[in-house]
C-alpha atoms as a PDB file:
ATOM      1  CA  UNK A   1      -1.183  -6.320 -16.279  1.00  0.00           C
ATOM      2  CA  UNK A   2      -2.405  -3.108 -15.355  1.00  0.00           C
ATOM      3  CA  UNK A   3      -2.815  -1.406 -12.439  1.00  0.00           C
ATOM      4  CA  UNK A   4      -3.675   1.362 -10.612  1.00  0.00           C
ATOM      5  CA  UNK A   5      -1.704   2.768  -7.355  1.00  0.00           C
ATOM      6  CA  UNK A   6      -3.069   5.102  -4.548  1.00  0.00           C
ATOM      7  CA  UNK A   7      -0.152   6.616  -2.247  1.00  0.00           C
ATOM      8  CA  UNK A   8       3.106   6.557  -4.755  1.00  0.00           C
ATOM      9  CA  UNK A   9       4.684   8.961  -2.867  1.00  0.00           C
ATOM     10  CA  UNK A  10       5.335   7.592   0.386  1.00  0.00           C
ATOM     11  CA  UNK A  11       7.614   5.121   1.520  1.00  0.00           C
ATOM     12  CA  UNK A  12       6.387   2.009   0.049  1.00  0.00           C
ATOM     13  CA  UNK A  13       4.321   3.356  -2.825  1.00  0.00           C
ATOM     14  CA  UNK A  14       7.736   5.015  -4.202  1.00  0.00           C
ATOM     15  CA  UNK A  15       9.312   1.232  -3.838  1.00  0.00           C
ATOM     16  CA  UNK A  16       6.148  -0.281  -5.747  1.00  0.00           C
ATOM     17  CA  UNK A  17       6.474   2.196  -8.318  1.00  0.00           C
ATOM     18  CA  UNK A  18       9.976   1.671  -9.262  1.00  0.00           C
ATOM     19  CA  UNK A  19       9.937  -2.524  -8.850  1.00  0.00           C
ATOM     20  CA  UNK A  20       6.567  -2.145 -11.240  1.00  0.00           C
ATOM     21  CA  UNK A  21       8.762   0.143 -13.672  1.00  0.00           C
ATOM     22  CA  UNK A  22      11.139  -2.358 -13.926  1.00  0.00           C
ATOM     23  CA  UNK A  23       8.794  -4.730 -14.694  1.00  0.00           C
ATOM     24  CA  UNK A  24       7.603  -6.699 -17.545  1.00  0.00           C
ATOM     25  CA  UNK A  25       4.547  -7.722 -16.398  1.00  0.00           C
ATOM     26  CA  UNK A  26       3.141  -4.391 -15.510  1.00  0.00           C
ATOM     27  CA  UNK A  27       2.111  -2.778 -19.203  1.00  0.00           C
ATOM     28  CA  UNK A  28       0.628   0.264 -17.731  1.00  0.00           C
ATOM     29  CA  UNK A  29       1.050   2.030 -14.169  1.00  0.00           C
ATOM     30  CA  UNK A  30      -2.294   4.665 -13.585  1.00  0.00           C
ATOM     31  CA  UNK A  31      -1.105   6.852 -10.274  1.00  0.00           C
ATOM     32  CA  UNK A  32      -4.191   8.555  -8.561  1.00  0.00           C
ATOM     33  CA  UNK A  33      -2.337  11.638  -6.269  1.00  0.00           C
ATOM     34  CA  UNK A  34      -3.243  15.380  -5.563  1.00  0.00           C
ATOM     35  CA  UNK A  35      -0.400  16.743  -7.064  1.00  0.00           C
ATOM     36  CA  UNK A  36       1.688  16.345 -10.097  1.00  0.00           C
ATOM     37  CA  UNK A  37       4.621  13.498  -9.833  1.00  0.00           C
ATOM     38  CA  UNK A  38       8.019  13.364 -11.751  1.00  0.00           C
ATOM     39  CA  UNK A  39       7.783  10.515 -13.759  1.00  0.00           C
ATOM     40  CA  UNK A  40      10.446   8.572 -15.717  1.00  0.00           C
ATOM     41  CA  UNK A  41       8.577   5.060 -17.737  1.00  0.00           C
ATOM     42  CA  UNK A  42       6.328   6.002 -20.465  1.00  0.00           C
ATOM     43  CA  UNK A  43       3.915   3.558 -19.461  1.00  0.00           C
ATOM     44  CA  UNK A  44       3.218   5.546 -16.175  1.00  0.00           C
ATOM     45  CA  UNK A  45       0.265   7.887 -16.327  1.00  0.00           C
ATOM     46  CA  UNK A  46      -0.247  10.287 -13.054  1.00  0.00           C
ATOM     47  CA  UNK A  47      -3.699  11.585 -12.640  1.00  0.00           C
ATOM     48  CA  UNK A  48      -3.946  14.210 -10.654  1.00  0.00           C
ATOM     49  CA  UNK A  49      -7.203  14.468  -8.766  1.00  0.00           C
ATOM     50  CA  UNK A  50      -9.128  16.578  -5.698  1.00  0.00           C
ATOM     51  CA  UNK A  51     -10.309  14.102  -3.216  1.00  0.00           C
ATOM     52  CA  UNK A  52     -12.841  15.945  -2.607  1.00  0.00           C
ATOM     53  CA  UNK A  53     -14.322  16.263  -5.679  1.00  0.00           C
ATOM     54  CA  UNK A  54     -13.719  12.853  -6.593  1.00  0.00           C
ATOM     55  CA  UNK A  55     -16.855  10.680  -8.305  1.00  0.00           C
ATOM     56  CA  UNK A  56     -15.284   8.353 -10.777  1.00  0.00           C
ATOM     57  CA  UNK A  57     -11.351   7.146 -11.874  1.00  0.00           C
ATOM     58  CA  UNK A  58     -10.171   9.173 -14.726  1.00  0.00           C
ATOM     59  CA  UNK A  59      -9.154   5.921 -15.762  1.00  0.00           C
ATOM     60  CA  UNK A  60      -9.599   4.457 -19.536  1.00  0.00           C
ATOM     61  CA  UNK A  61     -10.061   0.282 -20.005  1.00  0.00           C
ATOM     62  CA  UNK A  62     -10.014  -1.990 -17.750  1.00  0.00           C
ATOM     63  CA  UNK A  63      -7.804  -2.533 -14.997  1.00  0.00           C
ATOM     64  CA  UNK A  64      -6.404  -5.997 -13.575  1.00  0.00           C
ATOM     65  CA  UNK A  65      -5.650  -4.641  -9.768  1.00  0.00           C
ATOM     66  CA  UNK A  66      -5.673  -1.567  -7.061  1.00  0.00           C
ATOM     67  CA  UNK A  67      -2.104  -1.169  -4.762  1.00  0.00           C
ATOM     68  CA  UNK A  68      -2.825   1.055  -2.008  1.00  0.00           C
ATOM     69  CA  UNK A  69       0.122   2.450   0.224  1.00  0.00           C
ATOM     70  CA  UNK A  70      -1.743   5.462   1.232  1.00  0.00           C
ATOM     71  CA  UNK A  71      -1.775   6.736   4.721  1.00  0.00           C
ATOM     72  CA  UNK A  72      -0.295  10.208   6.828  1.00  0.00           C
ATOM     73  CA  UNK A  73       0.501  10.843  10.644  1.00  0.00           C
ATOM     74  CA  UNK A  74      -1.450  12.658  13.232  1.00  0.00           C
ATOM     75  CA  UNK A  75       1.007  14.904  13.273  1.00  0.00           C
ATOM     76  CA  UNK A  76       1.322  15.913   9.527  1.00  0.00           C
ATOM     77  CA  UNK A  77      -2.652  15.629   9.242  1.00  0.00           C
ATOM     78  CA  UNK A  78      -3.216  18.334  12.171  1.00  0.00           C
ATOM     79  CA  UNK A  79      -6.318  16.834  13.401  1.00  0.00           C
ATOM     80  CA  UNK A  80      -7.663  13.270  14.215  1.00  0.00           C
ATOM     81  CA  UNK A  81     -10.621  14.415  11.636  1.00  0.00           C
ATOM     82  CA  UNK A  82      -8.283  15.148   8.741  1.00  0.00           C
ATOM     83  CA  UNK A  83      -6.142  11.808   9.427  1.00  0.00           C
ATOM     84  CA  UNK A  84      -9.227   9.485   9.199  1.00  0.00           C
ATOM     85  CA  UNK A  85     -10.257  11.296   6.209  1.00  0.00           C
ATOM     86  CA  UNK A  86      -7.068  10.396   4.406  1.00  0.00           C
ATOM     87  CA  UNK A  87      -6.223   7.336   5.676  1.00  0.00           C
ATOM     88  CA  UNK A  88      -9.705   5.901   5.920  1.00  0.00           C
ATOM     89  CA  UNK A  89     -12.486   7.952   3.854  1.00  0.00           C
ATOM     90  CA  UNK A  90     -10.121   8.519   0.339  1.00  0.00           C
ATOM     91  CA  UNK A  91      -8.948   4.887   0.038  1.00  0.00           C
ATOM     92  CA  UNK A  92     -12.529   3.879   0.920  1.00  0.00           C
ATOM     93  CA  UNK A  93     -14.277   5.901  -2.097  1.00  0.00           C
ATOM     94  CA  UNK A  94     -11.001   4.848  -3.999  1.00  0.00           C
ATOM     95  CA  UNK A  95     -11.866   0.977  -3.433  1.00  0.00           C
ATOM     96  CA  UNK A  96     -15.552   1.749  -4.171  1.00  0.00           C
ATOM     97  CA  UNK A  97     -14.469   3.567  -7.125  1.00  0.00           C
ATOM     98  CA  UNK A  98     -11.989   1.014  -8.768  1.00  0.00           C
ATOM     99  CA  UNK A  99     -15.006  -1.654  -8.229  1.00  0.00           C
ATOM    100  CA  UNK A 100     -17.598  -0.138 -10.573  1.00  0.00           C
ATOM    101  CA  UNK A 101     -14.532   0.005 -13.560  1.00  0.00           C
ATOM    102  CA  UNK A 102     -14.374  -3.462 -13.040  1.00  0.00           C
ATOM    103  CA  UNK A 103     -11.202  -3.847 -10.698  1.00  0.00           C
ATOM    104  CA  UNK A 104     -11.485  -7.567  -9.159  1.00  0.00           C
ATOM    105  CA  UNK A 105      -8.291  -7.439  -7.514  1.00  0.00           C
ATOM    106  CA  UNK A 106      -6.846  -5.572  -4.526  1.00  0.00           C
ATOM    107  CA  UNK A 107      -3.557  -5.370  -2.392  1.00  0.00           C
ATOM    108  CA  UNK A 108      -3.643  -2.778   1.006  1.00  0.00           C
ATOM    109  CA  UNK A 109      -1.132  -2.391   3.501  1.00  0.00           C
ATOM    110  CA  UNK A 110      -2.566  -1.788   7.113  1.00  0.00           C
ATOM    111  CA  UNK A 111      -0.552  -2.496  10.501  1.00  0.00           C
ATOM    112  CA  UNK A 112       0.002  -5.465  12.803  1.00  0.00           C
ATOM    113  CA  UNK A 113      -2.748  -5.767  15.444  1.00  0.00           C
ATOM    114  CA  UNK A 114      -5.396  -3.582  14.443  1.00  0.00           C
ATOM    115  CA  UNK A 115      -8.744  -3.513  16.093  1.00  0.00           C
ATOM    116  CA  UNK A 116     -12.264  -2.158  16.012  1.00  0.00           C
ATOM    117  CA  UNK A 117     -12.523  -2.256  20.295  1.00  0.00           C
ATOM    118  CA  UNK A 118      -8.512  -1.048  20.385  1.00  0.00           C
ATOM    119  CA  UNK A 119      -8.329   2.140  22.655  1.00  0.00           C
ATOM    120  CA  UNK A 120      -5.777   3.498  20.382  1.00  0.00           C
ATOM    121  CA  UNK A 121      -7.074   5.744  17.367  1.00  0.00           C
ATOM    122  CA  UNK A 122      -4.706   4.624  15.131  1.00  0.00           C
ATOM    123  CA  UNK A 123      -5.457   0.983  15.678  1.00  0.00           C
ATOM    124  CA  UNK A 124      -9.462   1.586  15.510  1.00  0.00           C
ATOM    125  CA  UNK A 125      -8.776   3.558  12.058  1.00  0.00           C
ATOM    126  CA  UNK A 126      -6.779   0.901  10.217  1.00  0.00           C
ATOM    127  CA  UNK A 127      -8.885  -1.799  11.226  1.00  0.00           C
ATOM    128  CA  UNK A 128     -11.981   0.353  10.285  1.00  0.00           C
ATOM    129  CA  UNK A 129     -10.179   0.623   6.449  1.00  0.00           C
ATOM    130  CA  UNK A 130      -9.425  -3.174   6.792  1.00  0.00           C
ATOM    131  CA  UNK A 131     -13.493  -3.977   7.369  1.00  0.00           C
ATOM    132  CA  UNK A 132     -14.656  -1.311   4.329  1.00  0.00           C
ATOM    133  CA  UNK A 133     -12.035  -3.338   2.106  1.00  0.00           C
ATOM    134  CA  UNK A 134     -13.186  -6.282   3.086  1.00  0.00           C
ATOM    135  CA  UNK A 135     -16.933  -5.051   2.073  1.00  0.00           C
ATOM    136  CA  UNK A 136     -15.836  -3.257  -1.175  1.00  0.00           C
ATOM    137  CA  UNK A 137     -16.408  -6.800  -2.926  1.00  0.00           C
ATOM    138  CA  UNK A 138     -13.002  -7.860  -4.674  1.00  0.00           C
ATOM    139  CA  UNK A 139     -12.439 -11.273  -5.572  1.00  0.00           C
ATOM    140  CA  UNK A 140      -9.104 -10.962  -4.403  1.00  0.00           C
ATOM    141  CA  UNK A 141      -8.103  -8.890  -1.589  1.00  0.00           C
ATOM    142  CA  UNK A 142      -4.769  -8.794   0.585  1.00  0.00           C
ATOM    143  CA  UNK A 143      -3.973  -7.052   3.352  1.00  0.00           C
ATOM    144  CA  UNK A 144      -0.579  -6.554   4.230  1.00  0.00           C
ATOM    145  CA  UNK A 145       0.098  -5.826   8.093  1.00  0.00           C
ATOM    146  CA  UNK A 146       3.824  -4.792   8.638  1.00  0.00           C
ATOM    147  CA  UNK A 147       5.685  -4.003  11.969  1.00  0.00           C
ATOM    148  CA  UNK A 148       6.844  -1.021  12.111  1.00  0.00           C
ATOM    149  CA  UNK A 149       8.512   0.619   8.559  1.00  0.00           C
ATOM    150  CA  UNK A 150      11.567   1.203   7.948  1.00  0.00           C
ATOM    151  CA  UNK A 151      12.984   3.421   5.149  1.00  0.00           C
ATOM    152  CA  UNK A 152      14.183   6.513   3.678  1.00  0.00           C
ATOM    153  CA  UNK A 153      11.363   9.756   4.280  1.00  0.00           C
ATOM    154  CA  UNK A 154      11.254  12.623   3.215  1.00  0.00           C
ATOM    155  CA  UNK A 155       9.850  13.975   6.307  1.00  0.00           C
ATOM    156  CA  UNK A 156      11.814  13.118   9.629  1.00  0.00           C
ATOM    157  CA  UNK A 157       9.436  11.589  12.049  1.00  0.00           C
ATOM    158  CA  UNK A 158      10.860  11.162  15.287  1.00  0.00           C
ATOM    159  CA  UNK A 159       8.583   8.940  16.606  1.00  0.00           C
ATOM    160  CA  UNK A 160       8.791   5.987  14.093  1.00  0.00           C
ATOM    161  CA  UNK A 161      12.810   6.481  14.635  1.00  0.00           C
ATOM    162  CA  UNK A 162      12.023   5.669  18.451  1.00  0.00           C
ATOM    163  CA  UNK A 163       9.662   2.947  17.314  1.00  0.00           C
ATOM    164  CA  UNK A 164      12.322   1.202  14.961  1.00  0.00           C
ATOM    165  CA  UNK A 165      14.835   1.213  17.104  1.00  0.00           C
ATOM    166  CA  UNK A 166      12.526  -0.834  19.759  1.00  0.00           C
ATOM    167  CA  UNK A 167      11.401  -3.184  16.937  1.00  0.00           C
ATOM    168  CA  UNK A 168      14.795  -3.798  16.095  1.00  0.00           C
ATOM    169  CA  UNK A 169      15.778  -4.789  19.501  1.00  0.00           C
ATOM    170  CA  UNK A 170      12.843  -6.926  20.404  1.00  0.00           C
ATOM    171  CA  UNK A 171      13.817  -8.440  17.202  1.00  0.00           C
ATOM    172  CA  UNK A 172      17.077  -9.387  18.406  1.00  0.00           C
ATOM    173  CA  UNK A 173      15.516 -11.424  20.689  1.00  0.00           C
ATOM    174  CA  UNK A 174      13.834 -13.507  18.888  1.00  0.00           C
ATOM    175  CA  UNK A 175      11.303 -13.306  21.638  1.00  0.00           C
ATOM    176  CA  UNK A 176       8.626 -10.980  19.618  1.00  0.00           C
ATOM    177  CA  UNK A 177      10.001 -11.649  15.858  1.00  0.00           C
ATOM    178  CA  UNK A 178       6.566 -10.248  14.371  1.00  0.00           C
ATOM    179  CA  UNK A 179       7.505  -6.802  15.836  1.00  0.00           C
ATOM    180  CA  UNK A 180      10.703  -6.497  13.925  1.00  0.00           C
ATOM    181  CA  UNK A 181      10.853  -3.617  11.739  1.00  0.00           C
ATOM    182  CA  UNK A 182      10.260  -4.362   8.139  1.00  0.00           C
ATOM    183  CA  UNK A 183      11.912  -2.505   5.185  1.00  0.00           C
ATOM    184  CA  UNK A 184       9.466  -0.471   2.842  1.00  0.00           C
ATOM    185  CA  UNK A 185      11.363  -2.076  -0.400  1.00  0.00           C
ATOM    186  CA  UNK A 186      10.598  -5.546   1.170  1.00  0.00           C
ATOM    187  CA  UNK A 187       6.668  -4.543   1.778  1.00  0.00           C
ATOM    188  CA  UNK A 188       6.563  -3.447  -1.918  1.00  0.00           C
ATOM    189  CA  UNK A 189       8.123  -6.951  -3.266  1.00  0.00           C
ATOM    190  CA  UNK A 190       6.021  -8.504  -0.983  1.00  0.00           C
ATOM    191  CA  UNK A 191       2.901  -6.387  -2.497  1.00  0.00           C
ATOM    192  CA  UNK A 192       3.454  -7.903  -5.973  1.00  0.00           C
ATOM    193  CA  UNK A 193       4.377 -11.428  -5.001  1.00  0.00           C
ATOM    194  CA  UNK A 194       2.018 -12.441  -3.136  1.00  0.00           C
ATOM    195  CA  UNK A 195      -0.595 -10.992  -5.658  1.00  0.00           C
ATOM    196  CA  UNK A 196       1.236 -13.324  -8.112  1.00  0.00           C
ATOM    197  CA  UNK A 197       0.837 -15.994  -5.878  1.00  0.00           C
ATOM    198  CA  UNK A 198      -2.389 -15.583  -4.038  1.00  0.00           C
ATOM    199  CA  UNK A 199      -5.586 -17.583  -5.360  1.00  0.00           C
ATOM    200  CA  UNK A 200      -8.603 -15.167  -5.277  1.00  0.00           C
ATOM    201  CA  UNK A 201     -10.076 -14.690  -1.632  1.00  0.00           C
ATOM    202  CA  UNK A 202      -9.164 -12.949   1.544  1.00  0.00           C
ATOM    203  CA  UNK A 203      -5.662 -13.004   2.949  1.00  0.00           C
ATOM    204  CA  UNK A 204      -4.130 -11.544   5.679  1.00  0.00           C
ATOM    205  CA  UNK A 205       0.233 -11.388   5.500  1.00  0.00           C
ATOM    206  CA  UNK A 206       1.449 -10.451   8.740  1.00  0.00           C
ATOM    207  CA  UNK A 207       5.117  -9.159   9.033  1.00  0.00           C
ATOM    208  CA  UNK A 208       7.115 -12.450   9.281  1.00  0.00           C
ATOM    209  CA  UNK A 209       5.548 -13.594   5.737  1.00  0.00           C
ATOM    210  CA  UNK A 210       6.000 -10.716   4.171  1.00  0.00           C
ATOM    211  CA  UNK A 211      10.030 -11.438   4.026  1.00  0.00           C
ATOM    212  CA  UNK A 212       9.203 -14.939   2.984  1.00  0.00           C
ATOM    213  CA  UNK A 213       7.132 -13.093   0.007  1.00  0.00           C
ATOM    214  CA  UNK A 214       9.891 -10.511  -0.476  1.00  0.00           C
ATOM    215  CA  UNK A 215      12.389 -13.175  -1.230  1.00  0.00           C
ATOM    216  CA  UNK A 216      10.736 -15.160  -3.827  1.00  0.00           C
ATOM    217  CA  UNK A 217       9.882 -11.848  -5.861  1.00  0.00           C
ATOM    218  CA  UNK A 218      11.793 -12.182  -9.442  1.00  0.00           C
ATOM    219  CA  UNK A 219      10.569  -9.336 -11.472  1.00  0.00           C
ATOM    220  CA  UNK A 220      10.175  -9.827 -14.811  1.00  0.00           C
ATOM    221  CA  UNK A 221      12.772  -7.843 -17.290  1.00  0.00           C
ATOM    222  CA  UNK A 222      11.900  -5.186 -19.969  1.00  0.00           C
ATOM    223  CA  UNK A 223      12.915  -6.288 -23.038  1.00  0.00           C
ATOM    224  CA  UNK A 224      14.678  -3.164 -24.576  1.00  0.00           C
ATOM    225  CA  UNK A 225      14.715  -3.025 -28.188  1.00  0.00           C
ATOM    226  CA  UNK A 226      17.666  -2.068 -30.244  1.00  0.00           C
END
């Protein structure tokens, strides 16, 4: 299989990566980024693009399926402007993009409870990238919506801390299970399995599936040769 990946550097992209390295059934990894990643598998190839500039994937042959774990905060991005742009215009034109090389097949990761009417940016800007998936025309498209994440950053960000530490309590519960915080590494398995899994259509995997998706992922071994 081969694939393509938009957002390797954040918290679940860097999990995909390193499950797909690992894994037989991923021949070649193309990264689309802005800047120039440290890479360890020879059959990883990082293009480094400008957004901006962007009009077609410097991508040769076909590809079997798009990942996309791309996505910043308000506070990083500056501006409401500059966050939609990233989180909703790139992975848009991205989408668009993959579709006229011939990618049929597409896994995005969104939030729980997004809406077009929501009062909250945030939730009006994922479910606006959720709808322009939708209408990019895959055959098969999932849409992952985790809880909160939870993982190792780079970048400290305070408010996610707060927003764990909620999730984890509701959790406890067992009142609001679906708000439980769910583990990047778990999102990425889940990424890959259910794309295994999944017949072509539209599918929606809310938080509580996703660790019922994370637990049946086996990758498949590299055979290394003598």
């Amino acid at each position: 299989m081969k694939a393509i990946v938009l957002g390797a550097t954040g918290l679940v992209g860097n999990e995909l990566l390193q499950l797909m390295e690992e894994d037989a059934r991923f021949e070649k990894i193309e990264l689309i980024s802005r800047r120039e990643l440290e890479l360890k598998e020879m059959k990883v190839v990082n293009h480094v693009v400008d957004f901006d500039q962007l009009t077609s994937l410097p991508i040769e042959g076909p590809c079997d399926v798009l990942f996309i774990a791309f996505g910043t905060t308000l506070k990083t991005a500056g501006s409401k402007k500059t966050q939609w742009k990233i989180d909703v215009d790139i992975p848009t034109k991205v989408m668009k993009l993959a579709r006229e090389i011939g990618v049929k097949q597409c896994v995005l990761i969104s939030a729980l409870g997004v809406s077009e009417r929501s009062p909250f940016f945030y939730s009006r800007m994922k479910a606006t990238l959720d709808k322009n998936a939708r209408d990019a025309g895959f055959d098969k498209l999932i849409i992952l919506k985790p809880s909160v994440l939870e993982g190792f950053r780079k970048d400290e960000r305070m408010g996610e801390k707060i927003s764990v530490a909620i999730g984890n309590l509701l959790g406890k519960t067992g009142l609001i299970d679906k708000y439980k915080p769910v583990q990047g590494m778990k999102v990425a398995q889940c990424m890959i399995q259910s794309l295994i899994e999944l017949p072509d259509g539209y599918h929606e995997i809310h938080s509580g599936l996703i660790h019922s998706y994370a637990k049946r992922f086996k990758p498949q071994p590299e055979v290394k040769s003598e």
